[in-house]
Protein backbone atom coordinates (compact mmCIF):
# COMPACT_ATOMS: atom_id res chain seq x y z
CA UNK A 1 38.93 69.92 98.48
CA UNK A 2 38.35 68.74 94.95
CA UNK A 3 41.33 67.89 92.99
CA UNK A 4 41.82 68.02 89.04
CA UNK A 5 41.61 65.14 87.69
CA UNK A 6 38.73 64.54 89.71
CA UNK A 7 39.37 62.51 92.95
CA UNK A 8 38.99 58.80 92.32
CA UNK A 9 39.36 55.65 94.14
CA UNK A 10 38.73 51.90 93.42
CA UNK A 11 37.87 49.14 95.84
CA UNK A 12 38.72 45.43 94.61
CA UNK A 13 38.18 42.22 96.24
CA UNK A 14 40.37 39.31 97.12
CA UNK A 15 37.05 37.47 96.25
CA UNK A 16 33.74 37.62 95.58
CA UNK A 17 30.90 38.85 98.05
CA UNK A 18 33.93 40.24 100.50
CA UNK A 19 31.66 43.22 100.63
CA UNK A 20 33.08 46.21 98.05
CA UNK A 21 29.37 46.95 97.74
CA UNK A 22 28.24 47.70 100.88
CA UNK A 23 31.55 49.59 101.90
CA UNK A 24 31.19 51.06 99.10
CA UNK A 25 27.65 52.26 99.34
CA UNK A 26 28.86 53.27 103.02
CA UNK A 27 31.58 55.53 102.07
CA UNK A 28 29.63 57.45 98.63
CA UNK A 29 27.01 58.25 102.39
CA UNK A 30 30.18 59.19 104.62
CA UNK A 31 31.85 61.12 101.98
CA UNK A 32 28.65 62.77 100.67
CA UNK A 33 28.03 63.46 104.20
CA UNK A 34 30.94 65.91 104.08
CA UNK A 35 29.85 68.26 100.98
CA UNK A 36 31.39 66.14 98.48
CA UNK A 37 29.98 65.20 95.10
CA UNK A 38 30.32 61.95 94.87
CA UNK A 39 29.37 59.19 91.87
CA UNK A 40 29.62 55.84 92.58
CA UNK A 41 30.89 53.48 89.03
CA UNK A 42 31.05 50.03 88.69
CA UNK A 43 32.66 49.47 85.19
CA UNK A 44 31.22 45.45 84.92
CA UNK A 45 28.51 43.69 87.31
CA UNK A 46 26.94 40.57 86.72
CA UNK A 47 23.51 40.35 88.45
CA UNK A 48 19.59 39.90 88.04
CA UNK A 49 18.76 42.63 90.42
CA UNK A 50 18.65 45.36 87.95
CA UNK A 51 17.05 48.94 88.81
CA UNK A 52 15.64 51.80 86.17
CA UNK A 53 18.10 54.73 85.56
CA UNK A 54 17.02 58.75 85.03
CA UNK A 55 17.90 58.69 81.24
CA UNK A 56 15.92 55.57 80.74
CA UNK A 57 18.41 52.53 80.84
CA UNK A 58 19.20 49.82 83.76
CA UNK A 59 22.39 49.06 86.19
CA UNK A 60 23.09 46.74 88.53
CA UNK A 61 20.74 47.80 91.89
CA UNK A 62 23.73 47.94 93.66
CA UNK A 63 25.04 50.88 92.21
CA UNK A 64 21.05 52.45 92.19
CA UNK A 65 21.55 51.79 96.10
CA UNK A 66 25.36 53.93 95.67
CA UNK A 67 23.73 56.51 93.95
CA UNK A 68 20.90 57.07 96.76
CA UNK A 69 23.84 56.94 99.23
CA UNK A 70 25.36 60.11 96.99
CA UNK A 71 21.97 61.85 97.28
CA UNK A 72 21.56 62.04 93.36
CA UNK A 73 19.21 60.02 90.71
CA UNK A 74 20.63 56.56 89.39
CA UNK A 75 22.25 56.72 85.60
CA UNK A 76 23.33 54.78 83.28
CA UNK A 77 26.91 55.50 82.98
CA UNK A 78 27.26 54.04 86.82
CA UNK A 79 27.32 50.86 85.43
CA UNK A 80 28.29 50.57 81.86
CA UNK A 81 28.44 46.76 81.85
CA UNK A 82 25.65 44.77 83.33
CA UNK A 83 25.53 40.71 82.25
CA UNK A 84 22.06 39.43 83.02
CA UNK A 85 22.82 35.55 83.69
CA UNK A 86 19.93 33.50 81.43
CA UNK A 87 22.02 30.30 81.61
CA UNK A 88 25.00 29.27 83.41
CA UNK A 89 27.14 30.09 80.73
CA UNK A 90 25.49 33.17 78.90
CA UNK A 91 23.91 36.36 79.57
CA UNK A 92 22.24 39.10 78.46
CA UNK A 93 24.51 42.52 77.74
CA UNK A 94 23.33 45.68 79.05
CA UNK A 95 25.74 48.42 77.91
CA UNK A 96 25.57 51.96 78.79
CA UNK A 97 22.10 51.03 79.74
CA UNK A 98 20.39 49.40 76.80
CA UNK A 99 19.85 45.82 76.01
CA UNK A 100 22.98 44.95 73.01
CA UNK A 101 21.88 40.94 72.68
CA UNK A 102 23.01 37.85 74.48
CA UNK A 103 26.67 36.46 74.59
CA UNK A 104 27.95 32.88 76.01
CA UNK A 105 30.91 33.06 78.50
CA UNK A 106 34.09 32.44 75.77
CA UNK A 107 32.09 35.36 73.59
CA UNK A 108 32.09 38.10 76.24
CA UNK A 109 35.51 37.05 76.93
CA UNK A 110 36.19 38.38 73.42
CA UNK A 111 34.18 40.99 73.44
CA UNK A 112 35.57 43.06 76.84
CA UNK A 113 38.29 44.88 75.00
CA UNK A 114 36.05 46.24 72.71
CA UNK A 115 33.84 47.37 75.51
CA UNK A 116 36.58 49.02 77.20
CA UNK A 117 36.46 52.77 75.51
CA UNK A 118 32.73 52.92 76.17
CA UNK A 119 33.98 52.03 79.67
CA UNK A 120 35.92 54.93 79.77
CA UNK A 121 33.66 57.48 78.32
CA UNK A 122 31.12 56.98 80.90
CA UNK A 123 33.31 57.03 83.43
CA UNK A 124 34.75 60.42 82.27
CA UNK A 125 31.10 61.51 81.81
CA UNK A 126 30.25 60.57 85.33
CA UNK A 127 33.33 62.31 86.42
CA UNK A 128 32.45 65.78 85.33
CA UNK A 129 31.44 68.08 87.86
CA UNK A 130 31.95 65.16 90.35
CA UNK A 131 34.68 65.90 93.00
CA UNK A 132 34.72 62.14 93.94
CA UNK A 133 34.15 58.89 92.21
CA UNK A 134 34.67 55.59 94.18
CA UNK A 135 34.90 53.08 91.88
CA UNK A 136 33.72 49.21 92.69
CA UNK A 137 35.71 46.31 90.94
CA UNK A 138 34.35 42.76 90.65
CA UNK A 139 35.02 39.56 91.58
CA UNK A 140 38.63 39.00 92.46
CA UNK A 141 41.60 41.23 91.79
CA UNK A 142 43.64 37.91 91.60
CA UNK A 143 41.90 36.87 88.40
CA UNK A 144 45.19 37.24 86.62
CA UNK A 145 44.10 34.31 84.12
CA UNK A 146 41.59 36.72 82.67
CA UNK A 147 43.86 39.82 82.95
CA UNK A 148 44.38 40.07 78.78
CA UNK A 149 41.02 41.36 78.78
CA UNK A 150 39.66 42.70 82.18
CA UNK A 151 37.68 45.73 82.57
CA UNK A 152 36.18 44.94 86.00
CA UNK A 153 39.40 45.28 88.00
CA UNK A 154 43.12 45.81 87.11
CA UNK A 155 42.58 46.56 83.51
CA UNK A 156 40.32 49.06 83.99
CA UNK A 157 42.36 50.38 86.97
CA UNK A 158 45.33 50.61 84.65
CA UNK A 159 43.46 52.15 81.87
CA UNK A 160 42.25 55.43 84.09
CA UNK A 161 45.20 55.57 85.71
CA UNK A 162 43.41 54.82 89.55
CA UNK A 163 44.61 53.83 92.81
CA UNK A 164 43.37 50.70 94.20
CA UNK A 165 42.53 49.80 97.37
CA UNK A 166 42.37 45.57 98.52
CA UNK A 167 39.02 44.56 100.64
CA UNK A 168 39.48 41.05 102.27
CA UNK A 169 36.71 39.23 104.18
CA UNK A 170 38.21 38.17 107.26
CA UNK A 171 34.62 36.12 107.72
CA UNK A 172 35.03 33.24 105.41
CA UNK A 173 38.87 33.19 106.65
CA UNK A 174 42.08 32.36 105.04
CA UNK A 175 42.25 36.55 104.83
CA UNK A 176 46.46 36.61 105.24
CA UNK A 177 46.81 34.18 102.46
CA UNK A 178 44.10 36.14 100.30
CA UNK A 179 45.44 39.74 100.59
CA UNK A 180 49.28 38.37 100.52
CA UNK A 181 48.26 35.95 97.43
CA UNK A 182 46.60 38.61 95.35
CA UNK A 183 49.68 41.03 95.72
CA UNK A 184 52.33 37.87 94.65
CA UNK A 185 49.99 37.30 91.86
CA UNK A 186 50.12 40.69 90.57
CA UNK A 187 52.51 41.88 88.48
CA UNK A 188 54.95 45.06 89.37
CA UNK A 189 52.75 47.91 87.72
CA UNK A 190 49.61 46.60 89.32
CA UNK A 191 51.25 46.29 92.46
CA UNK A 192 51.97 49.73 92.33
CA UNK A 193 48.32 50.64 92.19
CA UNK A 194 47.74 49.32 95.31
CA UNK A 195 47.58 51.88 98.24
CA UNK A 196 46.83 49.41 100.99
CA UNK A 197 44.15 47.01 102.35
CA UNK A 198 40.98 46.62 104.22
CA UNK A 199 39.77 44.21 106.56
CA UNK A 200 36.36 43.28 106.18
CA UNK A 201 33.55 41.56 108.17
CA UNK A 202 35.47 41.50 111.81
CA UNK A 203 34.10 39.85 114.59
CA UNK A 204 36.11 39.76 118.11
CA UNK A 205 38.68 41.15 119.58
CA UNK A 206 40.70 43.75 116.80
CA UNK A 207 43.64 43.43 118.67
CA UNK A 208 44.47 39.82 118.40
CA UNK A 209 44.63 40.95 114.75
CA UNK A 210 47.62 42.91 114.87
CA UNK A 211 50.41 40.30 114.40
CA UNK A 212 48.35 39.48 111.24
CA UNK A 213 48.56 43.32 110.25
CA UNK A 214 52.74 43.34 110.67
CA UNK A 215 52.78 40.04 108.47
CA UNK A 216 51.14 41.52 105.59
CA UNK A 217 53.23 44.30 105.99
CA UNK A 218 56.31 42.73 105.93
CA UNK A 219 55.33 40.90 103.09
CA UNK A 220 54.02 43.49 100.75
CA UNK A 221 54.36 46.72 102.09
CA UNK A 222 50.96 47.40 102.35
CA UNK A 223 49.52 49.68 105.18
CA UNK A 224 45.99 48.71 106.68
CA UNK A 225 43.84 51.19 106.37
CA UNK A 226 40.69 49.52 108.69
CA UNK A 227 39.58 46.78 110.08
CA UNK A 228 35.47 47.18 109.78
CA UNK A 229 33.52 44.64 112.27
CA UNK A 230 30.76 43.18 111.11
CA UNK A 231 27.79 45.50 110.29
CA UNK A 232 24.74 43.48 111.02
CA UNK A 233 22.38 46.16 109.29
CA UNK A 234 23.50 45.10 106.12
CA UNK A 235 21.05 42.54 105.70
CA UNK A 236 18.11 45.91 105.90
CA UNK A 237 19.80 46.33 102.68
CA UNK A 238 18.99 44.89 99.26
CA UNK A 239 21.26 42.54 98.03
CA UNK A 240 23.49 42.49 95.38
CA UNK A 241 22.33 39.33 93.55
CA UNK A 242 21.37 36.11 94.11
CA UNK A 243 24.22 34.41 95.89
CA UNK A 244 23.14 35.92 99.11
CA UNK A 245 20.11 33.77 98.70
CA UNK A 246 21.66 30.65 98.67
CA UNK A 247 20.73 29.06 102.02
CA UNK A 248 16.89 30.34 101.61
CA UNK A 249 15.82 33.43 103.40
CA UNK A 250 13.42 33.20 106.79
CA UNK A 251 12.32 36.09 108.88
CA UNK A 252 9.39 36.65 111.02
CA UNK A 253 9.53 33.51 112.81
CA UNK A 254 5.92 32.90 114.57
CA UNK A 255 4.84 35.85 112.68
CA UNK A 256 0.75 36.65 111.87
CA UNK A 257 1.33 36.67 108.15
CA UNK A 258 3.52 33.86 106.27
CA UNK A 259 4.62 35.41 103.12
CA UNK A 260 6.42 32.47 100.60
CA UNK A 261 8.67 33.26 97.81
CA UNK A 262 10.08 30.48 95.47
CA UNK A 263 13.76 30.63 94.24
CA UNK A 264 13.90 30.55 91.15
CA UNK A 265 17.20 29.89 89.15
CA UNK A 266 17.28 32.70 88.04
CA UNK A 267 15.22 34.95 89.79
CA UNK A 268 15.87 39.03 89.34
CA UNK A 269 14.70 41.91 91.33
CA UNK A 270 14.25 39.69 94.55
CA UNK A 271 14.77 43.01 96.82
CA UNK A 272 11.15 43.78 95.74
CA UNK A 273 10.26 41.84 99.12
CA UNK A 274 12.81 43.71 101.26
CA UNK A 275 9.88 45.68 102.46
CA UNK A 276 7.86 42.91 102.76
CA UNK A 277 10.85 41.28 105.44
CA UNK A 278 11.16 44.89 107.31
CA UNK A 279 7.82 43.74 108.68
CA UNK A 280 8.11 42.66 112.19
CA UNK A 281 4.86 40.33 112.19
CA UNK A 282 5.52 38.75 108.78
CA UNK A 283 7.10 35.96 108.09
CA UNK A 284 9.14 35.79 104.51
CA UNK A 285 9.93 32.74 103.21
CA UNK A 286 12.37 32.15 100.42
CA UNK A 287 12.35 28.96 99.32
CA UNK A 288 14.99 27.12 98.18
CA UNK A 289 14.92 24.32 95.22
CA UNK A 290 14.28 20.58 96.33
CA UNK A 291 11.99 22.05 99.32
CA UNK A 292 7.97 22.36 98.81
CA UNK A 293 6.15 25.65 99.73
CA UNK A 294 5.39 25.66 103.16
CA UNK A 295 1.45 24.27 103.96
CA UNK A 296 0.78 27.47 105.69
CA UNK A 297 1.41 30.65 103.82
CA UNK A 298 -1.12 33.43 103.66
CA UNK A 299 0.29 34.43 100.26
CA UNK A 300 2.87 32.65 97.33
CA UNK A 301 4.66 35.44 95.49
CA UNK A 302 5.72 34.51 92.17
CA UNK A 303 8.96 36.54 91.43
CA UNK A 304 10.75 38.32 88.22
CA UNK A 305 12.97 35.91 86.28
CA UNK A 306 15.47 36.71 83.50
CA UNK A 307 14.77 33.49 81.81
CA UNK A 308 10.84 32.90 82.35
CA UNK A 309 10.29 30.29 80.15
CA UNK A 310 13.29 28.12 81.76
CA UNK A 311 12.24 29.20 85.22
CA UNK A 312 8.61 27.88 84.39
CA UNK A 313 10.17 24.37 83.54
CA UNK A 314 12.29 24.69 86.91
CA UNK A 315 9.33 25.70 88.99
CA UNK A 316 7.35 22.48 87.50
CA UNK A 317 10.87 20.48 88.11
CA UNK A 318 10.37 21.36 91.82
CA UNK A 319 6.79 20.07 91.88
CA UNK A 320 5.96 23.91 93.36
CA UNK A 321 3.10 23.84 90.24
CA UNK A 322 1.49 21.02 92.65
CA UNK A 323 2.74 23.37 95.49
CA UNK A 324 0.94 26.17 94.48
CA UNK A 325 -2.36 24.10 93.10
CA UNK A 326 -3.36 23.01 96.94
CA UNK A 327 -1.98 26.48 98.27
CA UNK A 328 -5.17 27.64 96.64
CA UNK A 329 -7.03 25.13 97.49
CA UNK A 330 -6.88 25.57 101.10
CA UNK A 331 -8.02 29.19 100.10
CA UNK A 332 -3.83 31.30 99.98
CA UNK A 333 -3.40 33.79 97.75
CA UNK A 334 -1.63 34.70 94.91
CA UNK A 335 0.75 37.20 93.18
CA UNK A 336 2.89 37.18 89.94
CA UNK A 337 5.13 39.96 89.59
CA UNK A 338 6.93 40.86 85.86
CA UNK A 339 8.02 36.97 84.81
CA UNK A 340 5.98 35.44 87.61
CA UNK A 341 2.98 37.50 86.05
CA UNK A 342 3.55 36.09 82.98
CA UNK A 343 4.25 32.32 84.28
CA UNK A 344 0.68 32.72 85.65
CA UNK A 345 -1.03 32.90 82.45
CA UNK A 346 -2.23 30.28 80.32
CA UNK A 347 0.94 29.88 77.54
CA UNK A 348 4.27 31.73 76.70
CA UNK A 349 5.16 32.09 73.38
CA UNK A 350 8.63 33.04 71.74
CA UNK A 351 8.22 33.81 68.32
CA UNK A 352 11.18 35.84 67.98
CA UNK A 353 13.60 33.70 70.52
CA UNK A 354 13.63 36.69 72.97
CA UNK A 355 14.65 34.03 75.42
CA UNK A 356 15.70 31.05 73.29
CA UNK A 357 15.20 29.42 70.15
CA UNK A 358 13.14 31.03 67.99
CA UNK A 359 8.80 29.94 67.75
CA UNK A 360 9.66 27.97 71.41
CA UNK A 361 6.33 28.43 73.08
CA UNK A 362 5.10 26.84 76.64
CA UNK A 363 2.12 26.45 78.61
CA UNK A 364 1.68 28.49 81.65
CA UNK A 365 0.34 27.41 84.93
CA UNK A 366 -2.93 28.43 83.90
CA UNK A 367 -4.33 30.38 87.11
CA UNK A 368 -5.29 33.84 84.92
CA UNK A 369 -6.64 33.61 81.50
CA UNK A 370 -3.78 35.33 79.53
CA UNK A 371 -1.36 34.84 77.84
CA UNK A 372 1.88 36.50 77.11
CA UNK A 373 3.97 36.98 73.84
CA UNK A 374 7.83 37.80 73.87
CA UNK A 375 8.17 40.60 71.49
CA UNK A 376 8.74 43.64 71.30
CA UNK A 377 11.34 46.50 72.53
CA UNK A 378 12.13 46.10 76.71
CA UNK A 379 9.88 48.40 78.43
CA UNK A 380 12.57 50.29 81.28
CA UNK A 381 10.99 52.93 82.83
CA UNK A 382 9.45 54.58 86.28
CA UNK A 383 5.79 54.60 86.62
CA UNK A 384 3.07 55.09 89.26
CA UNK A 385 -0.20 54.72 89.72
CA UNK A 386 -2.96 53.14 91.96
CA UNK A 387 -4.71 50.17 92.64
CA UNK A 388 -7.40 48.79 90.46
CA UNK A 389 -9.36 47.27 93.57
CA UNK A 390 -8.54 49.37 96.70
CA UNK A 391 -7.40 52.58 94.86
CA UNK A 392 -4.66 52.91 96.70
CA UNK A 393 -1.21 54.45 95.29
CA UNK A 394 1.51 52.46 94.16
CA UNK A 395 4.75 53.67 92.56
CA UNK A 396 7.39 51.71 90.96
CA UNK A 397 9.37 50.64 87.99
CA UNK A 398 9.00 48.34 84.91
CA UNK A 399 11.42 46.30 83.22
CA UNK A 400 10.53 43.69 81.17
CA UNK A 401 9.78 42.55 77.75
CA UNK A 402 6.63 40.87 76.69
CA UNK A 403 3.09 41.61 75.92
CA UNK A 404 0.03 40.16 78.00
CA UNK A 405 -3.57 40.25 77.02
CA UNK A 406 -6.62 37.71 78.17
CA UNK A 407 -9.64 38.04 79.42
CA UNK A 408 -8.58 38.54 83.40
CA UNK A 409 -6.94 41.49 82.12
CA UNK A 410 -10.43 43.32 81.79
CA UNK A 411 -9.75 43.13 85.63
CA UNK A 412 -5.97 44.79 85.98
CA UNK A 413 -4.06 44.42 89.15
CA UNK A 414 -2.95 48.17 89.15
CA UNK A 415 -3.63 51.34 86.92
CA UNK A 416 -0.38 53.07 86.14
CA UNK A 417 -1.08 56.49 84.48
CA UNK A 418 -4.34 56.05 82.98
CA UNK A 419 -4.13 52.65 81.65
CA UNK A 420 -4.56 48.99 82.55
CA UNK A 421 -1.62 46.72 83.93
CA UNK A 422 -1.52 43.25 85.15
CA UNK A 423 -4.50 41.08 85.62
CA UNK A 424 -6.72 39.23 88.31
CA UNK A 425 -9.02 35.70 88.52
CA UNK A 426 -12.52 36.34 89.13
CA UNK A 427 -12.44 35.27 92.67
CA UNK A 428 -9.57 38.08 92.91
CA UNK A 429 -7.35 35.17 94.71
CA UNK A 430 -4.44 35.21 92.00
CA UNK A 431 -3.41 38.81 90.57
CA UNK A 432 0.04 39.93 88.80
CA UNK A 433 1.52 42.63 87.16
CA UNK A 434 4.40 43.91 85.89
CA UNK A 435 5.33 46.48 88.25
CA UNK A 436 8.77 46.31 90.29
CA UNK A 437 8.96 47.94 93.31
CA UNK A 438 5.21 47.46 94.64
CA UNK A 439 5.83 46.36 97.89
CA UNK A 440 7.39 49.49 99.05
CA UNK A 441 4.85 51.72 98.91
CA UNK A 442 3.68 51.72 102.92
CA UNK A 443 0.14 52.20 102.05
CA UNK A 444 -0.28 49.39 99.19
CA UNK A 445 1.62 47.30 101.75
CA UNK A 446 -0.32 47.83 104.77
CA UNK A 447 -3.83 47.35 102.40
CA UNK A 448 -2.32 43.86 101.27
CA UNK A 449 -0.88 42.84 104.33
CA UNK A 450 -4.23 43.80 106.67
CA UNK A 451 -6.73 41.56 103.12
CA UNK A 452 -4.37 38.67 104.22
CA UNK A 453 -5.02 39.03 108.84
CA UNK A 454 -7.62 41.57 108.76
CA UNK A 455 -6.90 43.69 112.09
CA UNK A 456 -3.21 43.69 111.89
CA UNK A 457 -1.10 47.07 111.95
CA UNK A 458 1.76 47.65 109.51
CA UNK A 459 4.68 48.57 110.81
CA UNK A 460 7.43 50.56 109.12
CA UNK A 461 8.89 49.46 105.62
CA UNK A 462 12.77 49.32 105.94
CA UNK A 463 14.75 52.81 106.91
CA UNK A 464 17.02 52.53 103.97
CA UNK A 465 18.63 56.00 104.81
CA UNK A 466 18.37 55.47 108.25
CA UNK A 467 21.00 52.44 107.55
CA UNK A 468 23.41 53.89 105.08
CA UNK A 469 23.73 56.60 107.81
CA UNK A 470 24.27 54.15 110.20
CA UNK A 471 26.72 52.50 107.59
CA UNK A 472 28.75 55.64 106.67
CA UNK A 473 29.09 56.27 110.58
CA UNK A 474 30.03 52.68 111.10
CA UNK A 475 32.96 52.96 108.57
CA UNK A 476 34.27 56.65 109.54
CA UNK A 477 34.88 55.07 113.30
CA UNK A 478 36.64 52.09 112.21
CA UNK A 479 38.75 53.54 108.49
CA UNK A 480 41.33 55.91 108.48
CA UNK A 481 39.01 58.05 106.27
CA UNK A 482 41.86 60.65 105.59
CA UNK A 483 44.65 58.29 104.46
CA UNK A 484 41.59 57.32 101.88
CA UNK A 485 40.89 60.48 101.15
CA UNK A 486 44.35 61.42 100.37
CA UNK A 487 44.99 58.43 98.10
CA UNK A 488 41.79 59.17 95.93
CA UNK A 489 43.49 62.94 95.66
CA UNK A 490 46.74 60.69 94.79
CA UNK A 491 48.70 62.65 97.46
CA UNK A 492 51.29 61.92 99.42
CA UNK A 493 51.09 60.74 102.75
CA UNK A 494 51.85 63.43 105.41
């Protein structure tokens, strides 16, 4: 079936969070399913939930989660562009994997077109010996005020010549206006590009949608190509980034283990508890800002941050310092992980304004003796190892920069190949590390999980195949998988 060019076919959004990722994920399973090779590309994402890559660089986790849906290792080239939020103007650039510095919002803005042939040449790369690539845009399509210098959506669609197709979210409503807006905004060529529309997020009766379906098509042309009900096994699945987070996160109600996470503002890697939720007697907690930690958790996890110094003045804004002071007290335990590791320890320093201005140096919460230094290269890479305590495996990745050393790390959390990592208190209450990832290992898990409610049985951590199976399924009974299929080969309709 493969076609030359390669087969290729981009999903953009009327909006933001109208789910390209997830139907995206689904259809690199369904089509992979079928024999295909398939690479998934995102040419620009902007998130905190990063993931390590084969040849050593990061992408968004959303495309790591694609390229486990195509059956092949993450790489670099699936997500060229990655912007790291720090602030809520500026962010650090990942490009083609490695760390290029930190731009504010006008800068990038003047920096895309520059970006654009590197754009390209990955995607070509990724394209070689690939018989499909499904491409994900970002944001909204009908971002025409930024058009001069898009790479995320029509601009890159224009530049490798690909045919689009338009995912609206009938779930936050309005979805007429948004698929009929976004084709009157565009201008002829781009129009062009687009080979139809899908309807997103559907819940009730599919046939009361129809009069909808002849409107659109009477006002662009456009054919529908599936209306997808809601798939309620998304949420097994890490998300994206952080907006999903925004109403806090509770699972497990009247569960044997309470598990508390703070929100930070600008927390990364936050699907490092997805296992932790899978759990049907635990209880996760994400806690939003302006609430305290809940009086009875078992266990506070301190998360990754891609601003730790600013998200250690947040957590103190939020009074969770106090929080966390009489969590211990009433004898809860404690873990940092990566940034939260490092907010543990006794002071940060910046020397080299890693995260800010330059010698800026804070003091920790103080509940290990270490302290941490921001310097040196960012460690990226996949490690595993075992437990310090328990000796039980643990596998994982690191990504991070900084350097900790203090006197609680003579007592590591975790060995990882031969040498130390991480740190814990001498009455072994409060431990951190830098490893990503930790909580999915089902035997570390079950170890931590039965030191918090001794006699408890772990269940199973979350089927992530099992639900991109479920997924591709899902989407092959409700798209016309063979118009799609058609338009990636650019062929003509029967």
């Amino acid at each position: 079936m493969p076609s030359d060019p390669v087969a290729a076919l981009m999903l953009q959004g009327t909006g933001s969070d109208v789910g390209k990722s997830l139907l995206t994920a689904g259809l690199c399973r369904l089509f992979a399913r079928r024999d295909l090779a398939v690479r998934p590309f995102k040419p620009q994402n902007m998130s905190n939930n990063a993931a390590v890559t084969d040849d050593g660089g990061e992408i968004g986790r959303a495309q790591a989660l694609q390229a486990r849906a195509c059956f092949v290792s993450p790489h670099s080239d699936m997500n060229p562009v990655l912007l790291k939020p720090e602030s809520d103007t500026g962010a650090q650039l990942v490009v083609q994997g490695r760390v290029e510095g930190h731009a504010g919002a006008r800068t990038y803005h003047h920096l895309k077109k520059s970006l654009l042939p590197r754009v390209l040449d990955s995607y070509r790369r990724l394209g070689r010996g690939a018989d499909l690539v499904l491409v994900e845009g970002a944001g909204s399509a009908a971002e025409v005020n930024l058009r001069a210098a898009d790479i995320a959506n029509m601009g890159f669609a224009e530049a490798a010549d690909l045919p689009v197709v338009l995912v609206g979210d009938i779930d936050r409503g309005g979805v007429i206006a948004a698929i009929v807006g976004t084709w009157e905004v565009l201008p002829p060529s781009e129009r062009a590009r687009l080979a139809g529309y899908v309807i997103n997020k559907f819940r009730g009766d599919v046939s009361l949608f129809q009069p909808a379906v002849d409107i659109i098509k009477a006002r662009t042309g456009l054919p529908c190509l599936g209306i997808v009900p809601f798939f309620a096994d998304a949420a097994r699945l890490p998300a994206e980034d952080a907006a999903s987070l925004e109403s806090g996160r509770d699972t497990g109600t009247g569960a044997r283990v309470r598990i508390v996470v703070p929100r930070l503002s600008r927390i990364a890697n936050f699907d490092d508890f997805d296992p932790l939720a899978a759990e049907a007697d635990v209880a996760l907690t994400m806690v939003p800002p302006g609430r305290p930690l809940p009086l009875d958790a078992d266990l506070v996890i301190l998360p990754g941050s891609k601003s730790t110094i600013a998200d250690l003045a947040f957590f103190r804004a939020q009074g969770w310092d106090i929080d966390l002071a009489a969590h211990l007290r009433r004898g809860g335990k404690v873990i940092g992980i990566c940034a939260g590791y490092q907010m543990l320890g006794t002071r940060i320093d910046d020397p080299k304004g890693v995260e800010g201005p330059a010698g800026a140096g804070v003091e920790g919460l103080g509940l290990l003796n270490v302290a941490t230094t921001m310097a040196g290269d960012k460690v990226l890479r996949e490690i595993a190892g075992h437990d310090a305590v328990s000796n039980l495996p643990v596998r994982g990745y690191e990504m991070h920069m900084g350097r900790t050393h203090g006197p609680d790390a003579a007592r590591p959390m975790l060995m990882l190949e031969g040498r130390p990592d991480g740190a814990r208190s001498i009455d072994g209450r409060v431990a951190g590390c830098y490893l990503h990832g930790l909580f999915a290992d089902d035997q570390w898990r079950a170890g931590l999980l039965a030191d918090l409610r001794p006699g408890r049985e772990s269940g199973p951590g979350t089927d992530v195949d099992g639900v991109l199976d479920a997924l591709a399924r899902h989407l092959e009974a409700h798209l016309d998988i063979n118009a799609l299929w058609r338009i990636a080969q650019r062929s003509p309709a029967p």
